[in-house]
N, C-alpha and C. Protein backbone atom coordinates (compact mmCIF):
# COMPACT_ATOMS: atom_id res chain seq x y z
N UNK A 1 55.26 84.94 113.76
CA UNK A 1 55.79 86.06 113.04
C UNK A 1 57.10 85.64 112.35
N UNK A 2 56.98 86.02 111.06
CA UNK A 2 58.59 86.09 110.18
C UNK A 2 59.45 86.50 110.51
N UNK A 3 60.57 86.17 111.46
CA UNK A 3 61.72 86.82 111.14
C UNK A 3 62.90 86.78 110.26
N UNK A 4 63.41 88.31 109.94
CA UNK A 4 64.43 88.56 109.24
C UNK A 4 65.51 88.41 109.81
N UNK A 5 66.34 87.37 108.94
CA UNK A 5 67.75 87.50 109.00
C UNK A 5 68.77 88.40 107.94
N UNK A 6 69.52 88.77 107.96
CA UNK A 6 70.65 89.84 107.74
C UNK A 6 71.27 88.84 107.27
N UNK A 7 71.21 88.98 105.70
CA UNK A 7 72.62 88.11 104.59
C UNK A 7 73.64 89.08 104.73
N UNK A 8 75.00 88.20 104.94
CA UNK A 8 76.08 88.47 104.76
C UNK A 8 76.24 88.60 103.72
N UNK A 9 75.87 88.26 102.89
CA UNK A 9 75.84 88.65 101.42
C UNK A 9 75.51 89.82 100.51
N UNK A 10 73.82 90.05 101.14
CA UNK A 10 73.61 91.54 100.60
C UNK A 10 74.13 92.62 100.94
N UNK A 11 75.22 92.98 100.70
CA UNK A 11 76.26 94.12 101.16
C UNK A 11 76.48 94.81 99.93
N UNK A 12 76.21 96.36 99.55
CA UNK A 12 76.02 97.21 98.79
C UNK A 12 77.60 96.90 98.30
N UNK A 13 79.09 97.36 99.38
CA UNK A 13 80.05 97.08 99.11
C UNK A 13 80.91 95.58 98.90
N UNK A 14 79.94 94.66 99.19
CA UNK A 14 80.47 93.06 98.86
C UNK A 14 80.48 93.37 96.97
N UNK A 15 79.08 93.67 96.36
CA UNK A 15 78.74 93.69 95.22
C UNK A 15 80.03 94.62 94.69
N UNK A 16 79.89 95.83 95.00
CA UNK A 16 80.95 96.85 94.44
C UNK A 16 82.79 96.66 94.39
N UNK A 17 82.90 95.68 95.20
CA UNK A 17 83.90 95.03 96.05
C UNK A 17 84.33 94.17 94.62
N UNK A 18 83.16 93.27 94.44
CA UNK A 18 83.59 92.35 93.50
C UNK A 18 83.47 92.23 92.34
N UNK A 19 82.64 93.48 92.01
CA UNK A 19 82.07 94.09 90.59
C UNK A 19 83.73 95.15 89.90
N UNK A 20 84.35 95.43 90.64
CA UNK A 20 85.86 95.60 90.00
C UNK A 20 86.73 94.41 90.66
N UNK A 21 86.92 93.49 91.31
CA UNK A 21 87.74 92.31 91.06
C UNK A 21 87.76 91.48 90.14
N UNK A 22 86.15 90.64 89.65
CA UNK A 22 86.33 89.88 88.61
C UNK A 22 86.64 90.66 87.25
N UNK A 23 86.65 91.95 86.58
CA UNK A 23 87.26 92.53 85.41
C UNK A 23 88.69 92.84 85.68
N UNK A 24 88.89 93.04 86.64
CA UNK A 24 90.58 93.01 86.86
C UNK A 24 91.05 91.04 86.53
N UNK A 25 90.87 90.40 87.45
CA UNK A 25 90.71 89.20 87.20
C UNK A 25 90.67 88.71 85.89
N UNK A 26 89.93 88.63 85.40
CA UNK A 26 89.47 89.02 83.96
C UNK A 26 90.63 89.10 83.06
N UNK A 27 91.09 90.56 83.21
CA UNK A 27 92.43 91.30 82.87
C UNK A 27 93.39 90.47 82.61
N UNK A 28 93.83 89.95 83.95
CA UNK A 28 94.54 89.38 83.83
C UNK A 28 95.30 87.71 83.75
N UNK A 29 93.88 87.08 84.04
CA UNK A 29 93.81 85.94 82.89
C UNK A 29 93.93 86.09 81.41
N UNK A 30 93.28 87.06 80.92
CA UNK A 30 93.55 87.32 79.37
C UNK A 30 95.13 87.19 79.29
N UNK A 31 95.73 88.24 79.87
CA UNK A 31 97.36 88.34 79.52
C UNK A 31 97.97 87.10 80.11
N UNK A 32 97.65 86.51 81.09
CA UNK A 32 98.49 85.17 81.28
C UNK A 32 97.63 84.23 80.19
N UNK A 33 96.95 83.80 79.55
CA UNK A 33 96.45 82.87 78.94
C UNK A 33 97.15 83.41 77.27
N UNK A 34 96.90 84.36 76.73
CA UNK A 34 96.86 85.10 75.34
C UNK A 34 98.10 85.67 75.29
N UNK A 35 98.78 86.23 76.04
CA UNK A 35 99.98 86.53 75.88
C UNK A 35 101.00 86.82 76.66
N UNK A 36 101.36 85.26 77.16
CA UNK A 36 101.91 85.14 78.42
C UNK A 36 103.40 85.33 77.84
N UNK A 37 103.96 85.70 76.88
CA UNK A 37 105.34 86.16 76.16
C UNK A 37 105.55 87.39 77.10
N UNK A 38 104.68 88.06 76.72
CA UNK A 38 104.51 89.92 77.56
C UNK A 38 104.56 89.96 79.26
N UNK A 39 105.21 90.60 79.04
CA UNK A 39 105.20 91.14 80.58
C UNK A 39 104.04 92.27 80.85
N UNK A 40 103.32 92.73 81.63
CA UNK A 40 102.52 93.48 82.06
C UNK A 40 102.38 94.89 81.36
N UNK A 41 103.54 95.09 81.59
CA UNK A 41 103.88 96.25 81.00
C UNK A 41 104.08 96.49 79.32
N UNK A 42 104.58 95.59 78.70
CA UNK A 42 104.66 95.12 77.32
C UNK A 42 103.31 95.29 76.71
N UNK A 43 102.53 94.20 77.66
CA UNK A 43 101.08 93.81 77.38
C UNK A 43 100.32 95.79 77.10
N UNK A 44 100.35 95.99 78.15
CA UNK A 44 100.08 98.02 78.32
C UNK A 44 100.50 98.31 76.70
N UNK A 45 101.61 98.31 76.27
CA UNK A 45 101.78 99.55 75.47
C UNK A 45 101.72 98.56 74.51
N UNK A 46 101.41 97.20 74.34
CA UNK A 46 100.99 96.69 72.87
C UNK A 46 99.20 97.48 72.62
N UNK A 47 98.53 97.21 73.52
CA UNK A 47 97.08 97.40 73.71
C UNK A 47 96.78 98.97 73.24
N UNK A 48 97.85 99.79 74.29
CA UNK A 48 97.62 101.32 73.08
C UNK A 48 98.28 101.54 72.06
N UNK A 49 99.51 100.96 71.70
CA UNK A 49 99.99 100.89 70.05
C UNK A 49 98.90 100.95 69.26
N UNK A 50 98.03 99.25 69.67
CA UNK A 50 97.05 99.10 68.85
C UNK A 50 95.49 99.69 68.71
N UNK A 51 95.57 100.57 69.95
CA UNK A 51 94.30 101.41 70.18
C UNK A 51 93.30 99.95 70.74
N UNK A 52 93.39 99.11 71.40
CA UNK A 52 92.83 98.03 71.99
C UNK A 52 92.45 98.02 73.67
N UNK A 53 92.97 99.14 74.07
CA UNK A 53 93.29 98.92 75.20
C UNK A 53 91.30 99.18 76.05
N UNK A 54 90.52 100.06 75.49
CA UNK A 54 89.21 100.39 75.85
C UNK A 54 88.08 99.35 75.53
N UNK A 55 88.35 98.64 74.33
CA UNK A 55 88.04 97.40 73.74
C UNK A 55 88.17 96.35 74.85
N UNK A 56 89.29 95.70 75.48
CA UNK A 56 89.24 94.85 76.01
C UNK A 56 88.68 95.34 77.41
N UNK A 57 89.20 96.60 77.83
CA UNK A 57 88.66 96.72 79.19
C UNK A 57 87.09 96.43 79.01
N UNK A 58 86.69 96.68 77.95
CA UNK A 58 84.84 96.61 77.87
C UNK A 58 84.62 95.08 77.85
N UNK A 59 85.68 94.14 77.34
CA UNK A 59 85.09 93.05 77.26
C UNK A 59 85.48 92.01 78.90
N UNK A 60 86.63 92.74 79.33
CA UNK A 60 86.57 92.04 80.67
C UNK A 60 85.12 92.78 81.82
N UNK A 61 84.46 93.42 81.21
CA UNK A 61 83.28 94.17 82.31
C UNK A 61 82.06 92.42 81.84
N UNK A 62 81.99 92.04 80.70
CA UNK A 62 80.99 91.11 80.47
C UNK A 62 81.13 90.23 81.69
N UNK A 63 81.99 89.44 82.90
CA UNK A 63 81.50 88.80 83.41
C UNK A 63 80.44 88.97 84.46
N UNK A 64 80.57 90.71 84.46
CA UNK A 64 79.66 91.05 85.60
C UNK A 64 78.32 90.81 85.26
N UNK A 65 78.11 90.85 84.25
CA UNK A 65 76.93 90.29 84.20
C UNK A 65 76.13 89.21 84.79
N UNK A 66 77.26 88.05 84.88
CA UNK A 66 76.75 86.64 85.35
C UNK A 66 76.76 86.93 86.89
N UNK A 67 77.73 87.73 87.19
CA UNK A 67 77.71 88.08 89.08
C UNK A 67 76.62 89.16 89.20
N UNK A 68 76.28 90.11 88.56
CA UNK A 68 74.45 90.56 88.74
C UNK A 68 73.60 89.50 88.61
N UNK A 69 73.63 88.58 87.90
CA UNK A 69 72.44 87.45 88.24
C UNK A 69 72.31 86.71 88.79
N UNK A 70 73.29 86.54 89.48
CA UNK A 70 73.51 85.41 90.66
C UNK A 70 72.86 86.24 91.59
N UNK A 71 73.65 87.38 92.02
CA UNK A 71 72.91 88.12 92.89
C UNK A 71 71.77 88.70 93.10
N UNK A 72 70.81 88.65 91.84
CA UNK A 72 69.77 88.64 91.91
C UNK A 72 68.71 87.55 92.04
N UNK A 73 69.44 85.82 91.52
CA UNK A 73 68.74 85.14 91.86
C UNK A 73 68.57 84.93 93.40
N UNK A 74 69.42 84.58 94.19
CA UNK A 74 69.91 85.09 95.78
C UNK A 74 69.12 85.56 96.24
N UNK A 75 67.87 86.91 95.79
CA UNK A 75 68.06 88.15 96.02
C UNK A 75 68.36 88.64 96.81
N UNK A 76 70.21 89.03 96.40
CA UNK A 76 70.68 90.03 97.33
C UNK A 76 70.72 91.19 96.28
N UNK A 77 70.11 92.28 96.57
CA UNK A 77 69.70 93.39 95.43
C UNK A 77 70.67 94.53 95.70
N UNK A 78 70.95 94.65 97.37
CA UNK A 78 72.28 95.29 97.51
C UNK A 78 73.59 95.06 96.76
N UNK A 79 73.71 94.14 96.53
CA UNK A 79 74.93 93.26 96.09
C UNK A 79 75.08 93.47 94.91
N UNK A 80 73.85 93.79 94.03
CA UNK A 80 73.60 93.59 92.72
C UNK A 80 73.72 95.06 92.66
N UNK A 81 72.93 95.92 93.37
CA UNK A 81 73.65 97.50 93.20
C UNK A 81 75.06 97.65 92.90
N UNK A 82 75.65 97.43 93.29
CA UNK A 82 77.16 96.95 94.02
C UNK A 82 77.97 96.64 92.51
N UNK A 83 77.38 95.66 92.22
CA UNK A 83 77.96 95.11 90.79
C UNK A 83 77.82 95.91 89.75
N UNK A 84 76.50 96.69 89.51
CA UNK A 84 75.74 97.94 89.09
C UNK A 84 76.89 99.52 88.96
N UNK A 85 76.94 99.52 89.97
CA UNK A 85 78.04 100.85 90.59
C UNK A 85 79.38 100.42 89.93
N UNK A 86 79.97 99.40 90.21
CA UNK A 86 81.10 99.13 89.55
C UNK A 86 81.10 99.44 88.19
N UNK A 87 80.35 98.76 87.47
CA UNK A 87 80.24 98.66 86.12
C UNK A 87 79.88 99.93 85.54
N UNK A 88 79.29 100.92 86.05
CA UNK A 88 79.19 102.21 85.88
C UNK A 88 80.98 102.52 85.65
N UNK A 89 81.65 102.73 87.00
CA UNK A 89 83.01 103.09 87.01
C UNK A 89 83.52 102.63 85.76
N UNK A 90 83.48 101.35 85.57
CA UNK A 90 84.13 100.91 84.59
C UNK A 90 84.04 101.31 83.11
N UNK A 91 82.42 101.51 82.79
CA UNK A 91 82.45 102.29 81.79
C UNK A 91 82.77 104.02 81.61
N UNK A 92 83.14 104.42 82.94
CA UNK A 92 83.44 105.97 82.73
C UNK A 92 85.26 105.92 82.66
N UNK A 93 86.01 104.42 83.04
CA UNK A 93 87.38 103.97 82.37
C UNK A 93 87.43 103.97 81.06
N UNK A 94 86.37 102.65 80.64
CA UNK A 94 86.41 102.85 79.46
C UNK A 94 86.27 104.10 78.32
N UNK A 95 85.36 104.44 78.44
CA UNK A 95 85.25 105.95 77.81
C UNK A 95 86.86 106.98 78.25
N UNK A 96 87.34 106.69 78.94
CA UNK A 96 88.32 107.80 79.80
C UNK A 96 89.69 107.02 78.58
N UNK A 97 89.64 105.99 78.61
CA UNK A 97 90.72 105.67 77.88
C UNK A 97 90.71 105.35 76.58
N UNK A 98 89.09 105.19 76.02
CA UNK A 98 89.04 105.51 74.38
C UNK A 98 89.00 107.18 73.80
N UNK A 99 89.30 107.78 74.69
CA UNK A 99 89.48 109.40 74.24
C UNK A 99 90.83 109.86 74.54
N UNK A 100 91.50 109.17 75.40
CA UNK A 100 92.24 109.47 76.05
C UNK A 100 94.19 109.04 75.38
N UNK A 101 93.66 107.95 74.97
CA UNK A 101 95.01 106.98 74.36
C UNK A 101 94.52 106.80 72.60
């Protein structure tokens, strides 16, 4: 008989966990790499000066993509929910701050 082992990996909240770290991450490689002049805060109110700020948050969500497919090659499908759920949140940010600012 097959037995199942229990991935530490497929964890609904591992995925969700890390499905908003790497776009924060993300975040903030952009500003240390692109405009490491700015301070954090600088960086903030250049991004809504320029109405940019929903724009980039959408483009730091693209790495999740590559962390849903990992996790699906894996298949850890929990995990990939996880990444799923995040990226939801993220686009109800995004939207929250292209109406918003």
């Amino acid at each position: 008989m097959e037995q199942k082992t229990k991935s530490v990996t497929n964890n609904f909240f591992l995925g969700f966990s890390l499905g908003l770290l790497v776009p924060l991450l993300t975040f903030v490689f952009f500003n240390a790499e692109a405009y490491r002049h700015l301070s954090m805060g600088e960086f903030f109110s250049m991004l809504r000066r320029k109405h940019l700020l929903s724009a980039l948050l959408s483009l730091c969500a693209v790495p999740n993509l590559g962390l849903f497919f990992l996790f699906m090659w894996k298949n850890n499908y929990k995990s990939g929910k996880g990444v799923i759920g995040a990226t939801v949140i993220m686009v109800i940010l995004v939207f929250g701050f292209k109406f918003a600012f």
